[in-house]
Structures are given as structure tokens and as C-alpha cells.
Protein backbone atom coordinates (compact mmCIF):
# COMPACT_ATOMS: atom_id res chain seq x y z
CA UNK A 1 -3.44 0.37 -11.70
CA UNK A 2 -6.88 0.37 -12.89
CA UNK A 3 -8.67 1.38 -10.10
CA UNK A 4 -6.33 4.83 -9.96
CA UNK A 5 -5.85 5.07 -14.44
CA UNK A 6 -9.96 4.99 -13.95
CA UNK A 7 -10.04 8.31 -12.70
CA UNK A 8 -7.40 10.12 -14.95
CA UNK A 9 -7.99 12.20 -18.27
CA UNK A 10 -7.01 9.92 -21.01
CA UNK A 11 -7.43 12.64 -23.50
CA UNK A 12 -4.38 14.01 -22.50
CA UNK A 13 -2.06 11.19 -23.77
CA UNK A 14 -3.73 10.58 -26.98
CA UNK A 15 -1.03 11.68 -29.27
CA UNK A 16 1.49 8.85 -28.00
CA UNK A 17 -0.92 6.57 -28.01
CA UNK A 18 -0.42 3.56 -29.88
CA UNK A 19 -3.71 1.83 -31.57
CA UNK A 20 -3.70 -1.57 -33.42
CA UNK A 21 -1.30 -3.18 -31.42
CA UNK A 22 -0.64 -6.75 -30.67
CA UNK A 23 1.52 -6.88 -27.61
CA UNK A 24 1.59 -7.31 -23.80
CA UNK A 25 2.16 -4.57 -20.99
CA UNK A 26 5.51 -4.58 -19.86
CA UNK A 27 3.97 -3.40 -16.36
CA UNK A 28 1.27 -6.13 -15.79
CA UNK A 29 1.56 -8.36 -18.47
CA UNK A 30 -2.02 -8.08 -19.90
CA UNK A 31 -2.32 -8.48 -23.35
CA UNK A 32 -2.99 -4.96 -25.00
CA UNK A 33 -4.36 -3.65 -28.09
CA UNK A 34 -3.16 -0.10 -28.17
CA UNK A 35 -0.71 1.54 -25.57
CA UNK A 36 2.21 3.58 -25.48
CA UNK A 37 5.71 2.84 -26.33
CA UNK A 38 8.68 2.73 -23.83
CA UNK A 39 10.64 5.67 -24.95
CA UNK A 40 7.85 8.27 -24.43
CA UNK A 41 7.49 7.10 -20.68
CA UNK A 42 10.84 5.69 -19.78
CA UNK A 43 13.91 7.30 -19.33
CA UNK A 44 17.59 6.47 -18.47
CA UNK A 45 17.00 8.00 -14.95
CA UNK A 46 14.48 5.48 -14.49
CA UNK A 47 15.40 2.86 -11.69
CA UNK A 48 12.47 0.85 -11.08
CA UNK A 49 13.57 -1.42 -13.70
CA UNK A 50 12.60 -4.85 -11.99
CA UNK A 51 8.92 -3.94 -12.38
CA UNK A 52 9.24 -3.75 -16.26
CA UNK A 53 8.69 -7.84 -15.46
CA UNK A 54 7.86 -9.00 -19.17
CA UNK A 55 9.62 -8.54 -22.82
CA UNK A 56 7.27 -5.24 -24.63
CA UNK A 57 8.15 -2.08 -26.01
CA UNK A 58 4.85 -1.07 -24.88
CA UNK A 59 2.61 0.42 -21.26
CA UNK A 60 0.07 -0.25 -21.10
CA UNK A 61 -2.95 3.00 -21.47
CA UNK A 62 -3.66 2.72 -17.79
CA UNK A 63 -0.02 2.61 -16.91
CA UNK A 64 1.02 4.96 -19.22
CA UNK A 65 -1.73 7.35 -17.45
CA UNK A 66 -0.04 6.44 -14.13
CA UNK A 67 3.13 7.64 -15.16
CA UNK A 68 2.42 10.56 -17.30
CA UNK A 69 1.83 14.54 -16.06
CA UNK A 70 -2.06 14.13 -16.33
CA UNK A 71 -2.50 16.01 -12.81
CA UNK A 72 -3.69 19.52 -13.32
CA UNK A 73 -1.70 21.81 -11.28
CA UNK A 74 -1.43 25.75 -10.64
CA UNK A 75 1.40 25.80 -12.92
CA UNK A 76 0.83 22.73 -15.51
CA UNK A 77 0.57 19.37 -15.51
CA UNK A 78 2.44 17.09 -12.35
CA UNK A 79 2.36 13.28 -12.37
CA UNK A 80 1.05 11.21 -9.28
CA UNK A 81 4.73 10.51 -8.55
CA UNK A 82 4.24 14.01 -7.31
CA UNK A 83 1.81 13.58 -4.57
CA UNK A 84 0.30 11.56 -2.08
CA UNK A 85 -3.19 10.00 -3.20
CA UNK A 86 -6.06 7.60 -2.46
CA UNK A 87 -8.43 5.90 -5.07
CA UNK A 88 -11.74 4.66 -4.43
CA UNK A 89 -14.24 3.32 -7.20
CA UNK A 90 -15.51 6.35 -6.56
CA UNK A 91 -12.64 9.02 -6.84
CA UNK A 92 -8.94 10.11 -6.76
CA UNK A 93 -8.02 12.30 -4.56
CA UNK A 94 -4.89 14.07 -3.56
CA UNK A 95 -4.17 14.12 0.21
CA UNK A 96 -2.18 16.33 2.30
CA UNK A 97 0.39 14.79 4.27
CA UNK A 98 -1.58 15.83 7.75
CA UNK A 99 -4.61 14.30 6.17
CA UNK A 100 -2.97 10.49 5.96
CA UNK A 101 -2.83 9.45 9.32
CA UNK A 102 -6.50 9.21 9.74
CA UNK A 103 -6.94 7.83 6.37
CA UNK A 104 -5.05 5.11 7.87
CA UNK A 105 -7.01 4.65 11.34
CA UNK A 106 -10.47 4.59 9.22
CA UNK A 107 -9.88 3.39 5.64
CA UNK A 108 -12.49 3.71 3.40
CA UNK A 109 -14.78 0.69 2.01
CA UNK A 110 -12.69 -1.46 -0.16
CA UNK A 111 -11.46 -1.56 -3.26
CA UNK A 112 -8.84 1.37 -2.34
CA UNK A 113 -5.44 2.06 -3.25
CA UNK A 114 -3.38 4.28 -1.06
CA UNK A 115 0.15 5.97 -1.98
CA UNK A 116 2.69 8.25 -0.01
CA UNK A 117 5.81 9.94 -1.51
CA UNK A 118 8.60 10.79 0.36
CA UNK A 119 10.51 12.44 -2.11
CA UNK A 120 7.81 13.57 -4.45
CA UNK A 121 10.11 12.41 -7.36
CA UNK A 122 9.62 8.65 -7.46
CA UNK A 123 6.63 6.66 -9.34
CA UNK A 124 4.12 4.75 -6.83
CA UNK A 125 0.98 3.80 -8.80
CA UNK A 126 2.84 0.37 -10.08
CA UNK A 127 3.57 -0.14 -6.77
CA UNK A 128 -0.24 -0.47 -5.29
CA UNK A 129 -1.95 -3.44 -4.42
CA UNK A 130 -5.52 -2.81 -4.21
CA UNK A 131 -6.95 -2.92 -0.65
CA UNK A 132 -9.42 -6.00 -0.32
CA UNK A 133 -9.73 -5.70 3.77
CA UNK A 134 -9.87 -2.21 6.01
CA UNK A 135 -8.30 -3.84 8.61
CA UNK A 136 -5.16 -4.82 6.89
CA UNK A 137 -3.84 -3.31 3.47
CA UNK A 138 -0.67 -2.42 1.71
CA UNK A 139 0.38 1.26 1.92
CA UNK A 140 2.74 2.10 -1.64
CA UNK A 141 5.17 4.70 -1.27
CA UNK A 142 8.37 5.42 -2.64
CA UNK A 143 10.68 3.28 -0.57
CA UNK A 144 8.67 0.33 -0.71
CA UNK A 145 5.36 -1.27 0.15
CA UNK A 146 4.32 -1.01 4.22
CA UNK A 147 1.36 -3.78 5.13
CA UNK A 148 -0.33 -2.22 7.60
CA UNK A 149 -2.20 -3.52 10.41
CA UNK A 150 -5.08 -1.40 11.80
CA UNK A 151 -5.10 -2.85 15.00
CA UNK A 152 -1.03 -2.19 15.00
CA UNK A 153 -1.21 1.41 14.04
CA UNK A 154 -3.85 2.24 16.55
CA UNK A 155 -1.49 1.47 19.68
CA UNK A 156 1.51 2.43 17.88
CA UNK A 157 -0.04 6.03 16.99
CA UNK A 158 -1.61 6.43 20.14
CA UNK A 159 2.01 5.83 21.80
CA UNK A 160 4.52 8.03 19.80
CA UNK A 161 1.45 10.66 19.77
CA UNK A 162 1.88 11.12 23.27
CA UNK A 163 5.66 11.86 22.68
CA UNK A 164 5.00 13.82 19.49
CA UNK A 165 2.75 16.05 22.24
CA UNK A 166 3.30 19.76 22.48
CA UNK A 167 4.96 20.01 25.95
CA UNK A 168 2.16 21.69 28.14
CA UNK A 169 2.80 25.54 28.89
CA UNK A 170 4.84 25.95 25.21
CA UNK A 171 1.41 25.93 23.10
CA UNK A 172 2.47 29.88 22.20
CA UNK A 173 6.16 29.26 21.90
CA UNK A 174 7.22 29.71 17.73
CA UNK A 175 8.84 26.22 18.05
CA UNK A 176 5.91 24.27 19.68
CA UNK A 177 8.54 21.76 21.10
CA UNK A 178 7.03 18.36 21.46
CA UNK A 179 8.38 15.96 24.55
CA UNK A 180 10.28 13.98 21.86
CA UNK A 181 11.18 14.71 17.82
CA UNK A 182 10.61 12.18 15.04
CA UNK A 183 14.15 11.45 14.95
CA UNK A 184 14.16 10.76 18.75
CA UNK A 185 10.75 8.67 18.58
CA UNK A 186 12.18 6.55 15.75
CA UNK A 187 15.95 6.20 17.23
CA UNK A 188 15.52 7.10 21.19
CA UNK A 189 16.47 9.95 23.11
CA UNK A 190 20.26 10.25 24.86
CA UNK A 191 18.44 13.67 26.20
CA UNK A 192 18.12 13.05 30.34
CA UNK A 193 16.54 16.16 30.82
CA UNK A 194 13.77 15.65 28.38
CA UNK A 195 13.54 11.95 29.88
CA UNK A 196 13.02 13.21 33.28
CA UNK A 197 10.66 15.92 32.30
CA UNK A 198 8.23 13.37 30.52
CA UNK A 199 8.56 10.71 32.98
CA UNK A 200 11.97 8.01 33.11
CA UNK A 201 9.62 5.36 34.36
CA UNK A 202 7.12 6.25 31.84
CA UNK A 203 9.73 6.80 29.01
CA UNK A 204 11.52 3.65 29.49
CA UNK A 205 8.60 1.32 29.41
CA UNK A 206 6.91 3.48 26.36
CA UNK A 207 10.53 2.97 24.24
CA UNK A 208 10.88 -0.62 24.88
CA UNK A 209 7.57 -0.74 22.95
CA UNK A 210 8.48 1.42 20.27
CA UNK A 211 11.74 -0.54 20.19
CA UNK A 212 9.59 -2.86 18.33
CA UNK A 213 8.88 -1.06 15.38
CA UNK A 214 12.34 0.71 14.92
CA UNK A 215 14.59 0.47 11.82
CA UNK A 216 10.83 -0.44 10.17
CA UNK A 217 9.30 1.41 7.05
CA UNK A 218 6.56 0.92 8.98
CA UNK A 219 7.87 3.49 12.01
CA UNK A 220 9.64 5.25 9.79
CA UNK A 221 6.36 5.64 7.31
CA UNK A 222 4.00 6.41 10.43
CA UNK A 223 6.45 9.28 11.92
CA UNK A 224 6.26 11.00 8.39
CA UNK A 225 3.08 11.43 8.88
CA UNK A 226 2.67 12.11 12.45
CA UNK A 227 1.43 15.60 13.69
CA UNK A 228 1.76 18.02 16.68
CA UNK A 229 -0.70 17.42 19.28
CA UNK A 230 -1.77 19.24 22.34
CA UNK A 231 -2.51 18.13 25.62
């Protein structure tokens, strides 16, 4: 969590900070000095409780930054639970959901931690493993950790992109109707007119390959974040 608390305004927890302390993280473990007691970070609606891994009453400051609303927003203060992000050395920076995909097919130089939120309601930043490799590296998000494989993702994304495609002559239709939906890349299609429009030969051989992946958090992690193509 360092690599991500590194980038975050500290100043703006200081008044539940704890200083003088003797005591571990209940996160991480690491012995800590001054940090921030449970109650002002931990709720009964939290579920996560299996990462709370040793006996403390206290977070940890970088934790505690992790969790708390320390992300400047239009209308306050948001937590990173809130968004999708990637830390560097260098940064932390929110990412669009369009933007991810290519963060994925060209990483940047490690260290790096890199989060996704489905629901934009559940904590991820306790979650991350830092990224030693670019070519294989532990995606966080909020239904679990995804290792992912660049070499993987690259013929897996250049597959279900072809079937995530705009359908050629409906680039001005409202809908922009693909050859396939997400729900249809990551369970199949029972459509026969669709099939036969893209190709039964070609659609066949192409599903038995995304077969593979299916009922994955992988697939299902890689068609969140898919986007509309054109031919």
C-alpha cells in the first residue's frame, strides 16, 4: 500500500491520527508508531474482514490513507474504493474505464500497482500486489485479484475485439450494434442469424477459443473493459 499511500494528502487525516503508539497494523502487520484506530475506518458494513490478518486496534497511516475520502472530487472528498487507479513511483492517477485496456497491453516500468472497481463501492488498495514484471502482474479489483498474462491478453483482446466490432454499414446507427455483446462474448451466442452474418465457420472456431477463458475473472474482467471498435 505504500507505493499508492505515497501519493495521497496525509494532511487530511491528521485529526484521527494516533501518535506514540506501540502496536502493529492490522492490515500488513508492520510494527507502527502512530496510526489510526479501527472504529474511525471500519464499519459494521465492512466485509473484507479476512484481510484484518493480525490482533490491533490500529491501520496503519498508509492504510488508513487507502481507505479514507482523501480523493478530491467536484463535490468533496471520494475514497479510491471509488475509482479505478494506477500508481507508479512516480504518480497516482485515476483512469477511465476506456483508458484500462491499453494500460494492460503496455504496462508501465515497474514498481506499479493497478486497481479496477466494478461496483465503485468496495475497497481495492489492500488488495494490490505491487507489479515486479510488465509481462505478468496482478490486476486488484473488487471481486478478487486477476494475474494477468501479457502475452494472454494480447490474443484474447485481439479475438473478442473482433466480435465486440461495430457491424460494418451501422457506424451511424444510435445503437452501434457490435457482431456480438459482452454477455454473448463471455457466455456464447444462441443467435443463428448473428452467427451466420459474422461467419459460422469463423464463429465456431473463434468460441471454442474463448471457451477457454469463460466463467474466468479474467474474461469477465477483460469484457468490462472492452470497447466498440470499427472496422
Amino acid at each position: 500500500m505504500r507505493l499508492i499511500a505515497k501519493h495521497l494528502d496525509r494532511t487530511i487525516i491528521e485529526g484521527i491520527i494516533s501518535i506514540n503508539i506501540n502496536s502493529v497494523c492490522c492490515f500488513t502487520g508492520n510494527h507502527i508508531t502512530e496510526g489510526v484506530h479501527k472504529k474511525h475506518l471500519i464499519g459494521k458494513t465492512f466485509t473484507d474482514t479476512e484481510y484484518l490478518r493480525y490482533n490491533s486496534d490500529y491501520v496503519g497511516v498508509d492504510a488508513a490513507l487507502c481507505l479514507s475520502q482523501v480523493i478530491k472530487s467536484e463535490k468533496g472528498f471520494n475514497s479510491l474504493r471509488n475509482y479505478n487507479y494506477l500508481a507508479t513511483e512516480h504518480e497516482l492517477k485515476i483512469l477511465k474505464r476506456e483508458d484500462i485496456l491499453q494500460i494492460i497491453m503496455q504496462p508501465p516500468d515497474p514498481p506499479f500497482c493497478l486497481a479496477v472497481t466494478f461496483s465503485n463501492k468496495k475497497h481495492t488498495a489492500y488488495k494490490t500486489i505491487p507489479a515486479a514484471d510488465r509481462d505478468g502482474f496482478i490486476i486488484s479489483t473488487d471481486k478478487g485479484n486477476v494475474m494477468i498474462l501479457r502475452n494472454t491478453v494480447t490474443s484474447v483482446v485481439s479475438l473478442i475485439q473482433k466480435w465486440y466490432t461495430i457491424v460494418p454499414g451501422k457506424e451511424e446507427n444510435l445503437m452501434q450494434p457490435t457482431w456480438f455483446t459482452k454477455d454473448e462474448i463471455l457466455f456464447g451466442s444462441n443467435n443463428f442469424k448473428r452467427i451466420m452474418d459474422y461467419g459460422e465457420e469463423s464463429y465456431y472456431a473463434e468460441n471454442k477459443m474463448i471457451d477457454k477463458y469463460r466463467h474466468s475473472l479474467f474474461l469477465t474482467l477483460i469484457v468490462h473493459l472492452l470497447n466498440k471498435a470499427k472496422c
